[in-house]
N, C-alpha and C. Protein backbone atom coordinates (compact mmCIF):
# COMPACT_ATOMS: atom_id res chain seq x y z
N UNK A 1 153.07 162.72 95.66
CA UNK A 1 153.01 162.77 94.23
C UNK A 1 153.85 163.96 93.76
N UNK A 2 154.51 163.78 93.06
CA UNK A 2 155.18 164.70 92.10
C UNK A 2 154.81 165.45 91.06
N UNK A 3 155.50 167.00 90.91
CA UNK A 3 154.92 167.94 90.44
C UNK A 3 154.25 167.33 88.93
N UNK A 4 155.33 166.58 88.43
CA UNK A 4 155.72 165.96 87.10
C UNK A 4 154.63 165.05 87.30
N UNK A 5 153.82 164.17 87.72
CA UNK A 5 152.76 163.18 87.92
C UNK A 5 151.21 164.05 87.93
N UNK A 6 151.51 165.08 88.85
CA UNK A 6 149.48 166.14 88.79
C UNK A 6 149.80 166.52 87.40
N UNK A 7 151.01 167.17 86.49
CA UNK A 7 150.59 167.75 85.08
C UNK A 7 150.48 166.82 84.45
N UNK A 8 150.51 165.57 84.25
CA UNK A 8 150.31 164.73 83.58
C UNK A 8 149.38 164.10 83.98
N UNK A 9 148.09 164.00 85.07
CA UNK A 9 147.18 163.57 85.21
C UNK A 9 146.52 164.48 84.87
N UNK A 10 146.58 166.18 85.09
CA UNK A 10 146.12 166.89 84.53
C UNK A 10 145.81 166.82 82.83
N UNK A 11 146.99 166.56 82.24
CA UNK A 11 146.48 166.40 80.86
C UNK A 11 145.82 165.51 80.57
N UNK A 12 146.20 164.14 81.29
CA UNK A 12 144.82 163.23 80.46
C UNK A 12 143.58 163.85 81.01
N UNK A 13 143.17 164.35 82.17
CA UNK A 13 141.98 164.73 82.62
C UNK A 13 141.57 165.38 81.73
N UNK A 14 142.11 166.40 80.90
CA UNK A 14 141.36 168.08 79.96
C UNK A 14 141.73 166.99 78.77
N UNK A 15 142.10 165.95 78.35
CA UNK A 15 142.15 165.09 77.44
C UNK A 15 141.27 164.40 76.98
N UNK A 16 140.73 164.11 78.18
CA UNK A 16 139.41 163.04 77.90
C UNK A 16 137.97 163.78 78.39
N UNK A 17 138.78 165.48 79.00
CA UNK A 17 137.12 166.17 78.69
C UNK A 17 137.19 166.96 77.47
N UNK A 18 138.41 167.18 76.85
CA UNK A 18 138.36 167.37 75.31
C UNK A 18 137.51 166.68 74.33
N UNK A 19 138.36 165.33 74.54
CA UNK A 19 137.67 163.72 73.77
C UNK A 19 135.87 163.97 73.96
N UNK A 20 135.55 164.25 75.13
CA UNK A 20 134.03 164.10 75.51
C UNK A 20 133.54 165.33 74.77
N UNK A 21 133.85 166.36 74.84
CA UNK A 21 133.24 167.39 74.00
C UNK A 21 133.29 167.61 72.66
N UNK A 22 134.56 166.68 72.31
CA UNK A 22 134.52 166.28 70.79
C UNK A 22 133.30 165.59 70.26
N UNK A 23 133.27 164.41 71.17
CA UNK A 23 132.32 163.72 70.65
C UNK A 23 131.05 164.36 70.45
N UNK A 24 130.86 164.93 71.71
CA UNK A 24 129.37 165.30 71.88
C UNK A 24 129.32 166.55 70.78
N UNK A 25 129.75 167.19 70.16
CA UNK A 25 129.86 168.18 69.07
C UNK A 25 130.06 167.22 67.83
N UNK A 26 130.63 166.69 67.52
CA UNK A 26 129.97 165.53 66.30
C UNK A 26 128.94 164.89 66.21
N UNK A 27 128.59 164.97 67.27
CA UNK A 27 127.60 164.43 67.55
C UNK A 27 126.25 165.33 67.37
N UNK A 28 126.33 165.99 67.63
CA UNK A 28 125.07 167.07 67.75
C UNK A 28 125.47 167.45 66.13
N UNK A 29 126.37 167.84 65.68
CA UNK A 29 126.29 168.27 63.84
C UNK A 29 125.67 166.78 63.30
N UNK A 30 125.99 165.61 63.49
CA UNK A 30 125.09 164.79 62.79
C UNK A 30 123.96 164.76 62.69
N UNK A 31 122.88 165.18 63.70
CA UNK A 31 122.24 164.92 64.48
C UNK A 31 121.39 165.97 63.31
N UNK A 32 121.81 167.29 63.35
CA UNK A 32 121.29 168.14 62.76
C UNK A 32 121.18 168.07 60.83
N UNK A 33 122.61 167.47 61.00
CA UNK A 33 122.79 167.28 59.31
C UNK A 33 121.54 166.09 58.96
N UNK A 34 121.05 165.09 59.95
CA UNK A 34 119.95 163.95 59.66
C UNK A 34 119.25 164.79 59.51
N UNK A 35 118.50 165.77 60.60
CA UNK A 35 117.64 166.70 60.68
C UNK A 35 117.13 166.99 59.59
N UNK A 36 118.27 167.95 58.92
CA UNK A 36 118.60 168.70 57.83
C UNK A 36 117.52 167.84 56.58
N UNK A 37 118.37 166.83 56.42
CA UNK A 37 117.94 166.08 55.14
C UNK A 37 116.12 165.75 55.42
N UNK A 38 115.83 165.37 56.56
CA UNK A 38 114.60 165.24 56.76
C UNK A 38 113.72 166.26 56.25
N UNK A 39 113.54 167.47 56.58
CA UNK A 39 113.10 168.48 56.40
C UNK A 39 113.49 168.63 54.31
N UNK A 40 114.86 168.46 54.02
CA UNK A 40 114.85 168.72 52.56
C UNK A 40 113.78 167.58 51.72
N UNK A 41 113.44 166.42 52.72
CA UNK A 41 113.02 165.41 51.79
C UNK A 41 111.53 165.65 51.96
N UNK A 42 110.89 166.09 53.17
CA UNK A 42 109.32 166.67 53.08
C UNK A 42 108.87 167.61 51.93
N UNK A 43 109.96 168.84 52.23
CA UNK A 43 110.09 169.93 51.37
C UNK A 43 109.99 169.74 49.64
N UNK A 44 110.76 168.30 49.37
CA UNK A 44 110.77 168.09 48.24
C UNK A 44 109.02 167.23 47.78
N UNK A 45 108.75 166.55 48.75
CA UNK A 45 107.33 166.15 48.52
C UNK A 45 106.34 166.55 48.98
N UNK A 46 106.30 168.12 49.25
CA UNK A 46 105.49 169.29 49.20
C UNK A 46 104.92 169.56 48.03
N UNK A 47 106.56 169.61 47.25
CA UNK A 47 106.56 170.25 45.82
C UNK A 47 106.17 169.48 44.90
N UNK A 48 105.80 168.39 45.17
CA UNK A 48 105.40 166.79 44.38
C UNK A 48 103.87 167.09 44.73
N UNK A 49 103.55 167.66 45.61
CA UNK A 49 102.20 167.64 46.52
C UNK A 49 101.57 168.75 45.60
N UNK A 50 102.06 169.41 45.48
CA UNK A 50 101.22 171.17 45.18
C UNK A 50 101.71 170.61 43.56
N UNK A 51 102.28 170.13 42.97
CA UNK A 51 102.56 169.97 41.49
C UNK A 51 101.28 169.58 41.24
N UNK A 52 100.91 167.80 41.85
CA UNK A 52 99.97 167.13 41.37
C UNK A 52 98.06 167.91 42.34
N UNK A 53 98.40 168.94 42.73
CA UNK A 53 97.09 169.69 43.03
C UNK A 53 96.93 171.08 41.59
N UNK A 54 98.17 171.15 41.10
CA UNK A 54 98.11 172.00 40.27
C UNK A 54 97.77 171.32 38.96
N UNK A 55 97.98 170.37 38.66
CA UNK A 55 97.99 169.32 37.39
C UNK A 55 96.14 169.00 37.67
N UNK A 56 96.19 168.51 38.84
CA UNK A 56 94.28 168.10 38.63
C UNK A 56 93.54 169.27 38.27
N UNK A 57 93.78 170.48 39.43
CA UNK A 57 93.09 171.63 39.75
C UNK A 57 92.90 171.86 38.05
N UNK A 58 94.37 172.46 37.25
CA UNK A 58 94.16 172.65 36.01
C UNK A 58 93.18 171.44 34.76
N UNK A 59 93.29 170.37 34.84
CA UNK A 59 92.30 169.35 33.78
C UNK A 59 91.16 170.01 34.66
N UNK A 60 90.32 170.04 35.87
CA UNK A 60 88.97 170.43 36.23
C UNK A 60 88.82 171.88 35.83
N UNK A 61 89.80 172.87 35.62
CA UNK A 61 89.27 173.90 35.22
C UNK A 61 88.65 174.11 33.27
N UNK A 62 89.71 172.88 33.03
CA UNK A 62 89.37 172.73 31.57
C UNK A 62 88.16 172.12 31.11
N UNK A 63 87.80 171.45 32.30
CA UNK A 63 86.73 170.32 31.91
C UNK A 63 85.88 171.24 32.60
N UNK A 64 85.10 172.10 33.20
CA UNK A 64 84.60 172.65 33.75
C UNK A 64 84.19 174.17 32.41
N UNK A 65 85.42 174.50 31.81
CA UNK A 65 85.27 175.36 30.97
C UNK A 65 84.67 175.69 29.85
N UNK A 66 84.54 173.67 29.59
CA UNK A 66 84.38 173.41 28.30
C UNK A 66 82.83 173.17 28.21
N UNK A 67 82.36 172.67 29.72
CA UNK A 67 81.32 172.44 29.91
C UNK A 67 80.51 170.79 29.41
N UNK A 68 81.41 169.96 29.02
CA UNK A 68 81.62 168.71 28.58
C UNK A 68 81.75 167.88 29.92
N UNK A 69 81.41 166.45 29.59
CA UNK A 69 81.75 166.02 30.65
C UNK A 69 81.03 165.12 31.23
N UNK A 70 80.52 163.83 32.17
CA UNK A 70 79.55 163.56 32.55
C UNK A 70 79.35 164.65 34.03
N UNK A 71 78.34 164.36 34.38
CA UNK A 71 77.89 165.25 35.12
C UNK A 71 78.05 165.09 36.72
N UNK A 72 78.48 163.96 37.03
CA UNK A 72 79.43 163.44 38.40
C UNK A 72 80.83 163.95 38.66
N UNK A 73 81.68 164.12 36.55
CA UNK A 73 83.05 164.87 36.93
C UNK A 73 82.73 166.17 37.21
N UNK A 74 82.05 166.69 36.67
CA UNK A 74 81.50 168.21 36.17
C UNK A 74 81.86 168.93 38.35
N UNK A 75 81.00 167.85 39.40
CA UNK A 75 80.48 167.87 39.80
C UNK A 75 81.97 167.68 40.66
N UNK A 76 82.70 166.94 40.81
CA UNK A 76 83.98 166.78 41.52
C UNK A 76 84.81 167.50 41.17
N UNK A 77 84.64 167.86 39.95
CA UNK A 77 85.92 168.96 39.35
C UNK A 77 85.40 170.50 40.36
N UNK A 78 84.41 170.80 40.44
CA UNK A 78 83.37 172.09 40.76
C UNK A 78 83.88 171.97 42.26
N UNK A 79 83.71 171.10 42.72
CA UNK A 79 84.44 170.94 45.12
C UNK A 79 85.71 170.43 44.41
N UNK A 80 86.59 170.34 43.61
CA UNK A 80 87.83 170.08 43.99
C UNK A 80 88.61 171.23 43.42
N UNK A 81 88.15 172.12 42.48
CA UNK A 81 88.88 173.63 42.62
C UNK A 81 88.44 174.28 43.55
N UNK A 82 87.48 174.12 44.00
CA UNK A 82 86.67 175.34 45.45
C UNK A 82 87.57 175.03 46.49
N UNK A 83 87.69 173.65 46.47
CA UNK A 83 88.83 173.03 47.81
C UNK A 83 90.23 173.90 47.91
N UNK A 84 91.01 173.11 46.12
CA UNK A 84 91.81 173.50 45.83
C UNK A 84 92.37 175.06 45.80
N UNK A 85 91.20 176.04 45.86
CA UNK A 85 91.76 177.45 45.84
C UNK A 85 91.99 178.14 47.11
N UNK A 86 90.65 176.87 47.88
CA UNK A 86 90.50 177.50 49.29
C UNK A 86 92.14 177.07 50.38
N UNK A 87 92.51 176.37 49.75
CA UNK A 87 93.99 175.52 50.62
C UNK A 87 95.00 176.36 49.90
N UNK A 88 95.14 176.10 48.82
CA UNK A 88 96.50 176.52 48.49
C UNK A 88 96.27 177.29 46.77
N UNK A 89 96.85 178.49 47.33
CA UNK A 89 97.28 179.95 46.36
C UNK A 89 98.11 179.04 45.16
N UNK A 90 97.40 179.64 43.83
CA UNK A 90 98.61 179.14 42.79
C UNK A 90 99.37 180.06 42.07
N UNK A 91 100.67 180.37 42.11
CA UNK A 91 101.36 181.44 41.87
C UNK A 91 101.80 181.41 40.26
């Protein structure tokens, strides 16, 4: 084999372990960018989560304040702020 034949098998060789590490590095940024969005889309219905604990928590503190009420809400409103304060801080 000729000198001119190993550098040119040489290059496709570091060619197609280029190609392979290309891939596998696009590969792994996708991978992470899916990741990524996963985590932004929990994150966003966290904030959907703690909104609508802040929206109830607040009507039971009103209805609780006012002292109105039948006496079953009176009574769910009373364990669902105790719950509500005991889980999650409202800033």
């Amino acid at each position: 084999m000729s000198t001119k034949t190993k550098i040119y098998i040489g290059l496709a060789v570091a060619g197609v372990i280029l190609l392979g590490l290309g891939y596998w590095w696009i590969s792994s940024l996708m991978n992470q960018a899916a990741e990524g969005q996963v985590m932004s889309d929990k994150a966003a219905q966290y904030d959907v989560l703690l909104n609508d604990i802040d929206v109830e928590r607040d009507r039971c503190e009103k209805l609780i304040s006012q002292q109105e009420g039948e006496f079953g809400d009176f009574e769910y409103c009373k364990q669902y702020v105790e719950w509500a304060n005991s889980v999650y801080v409202k800033y």
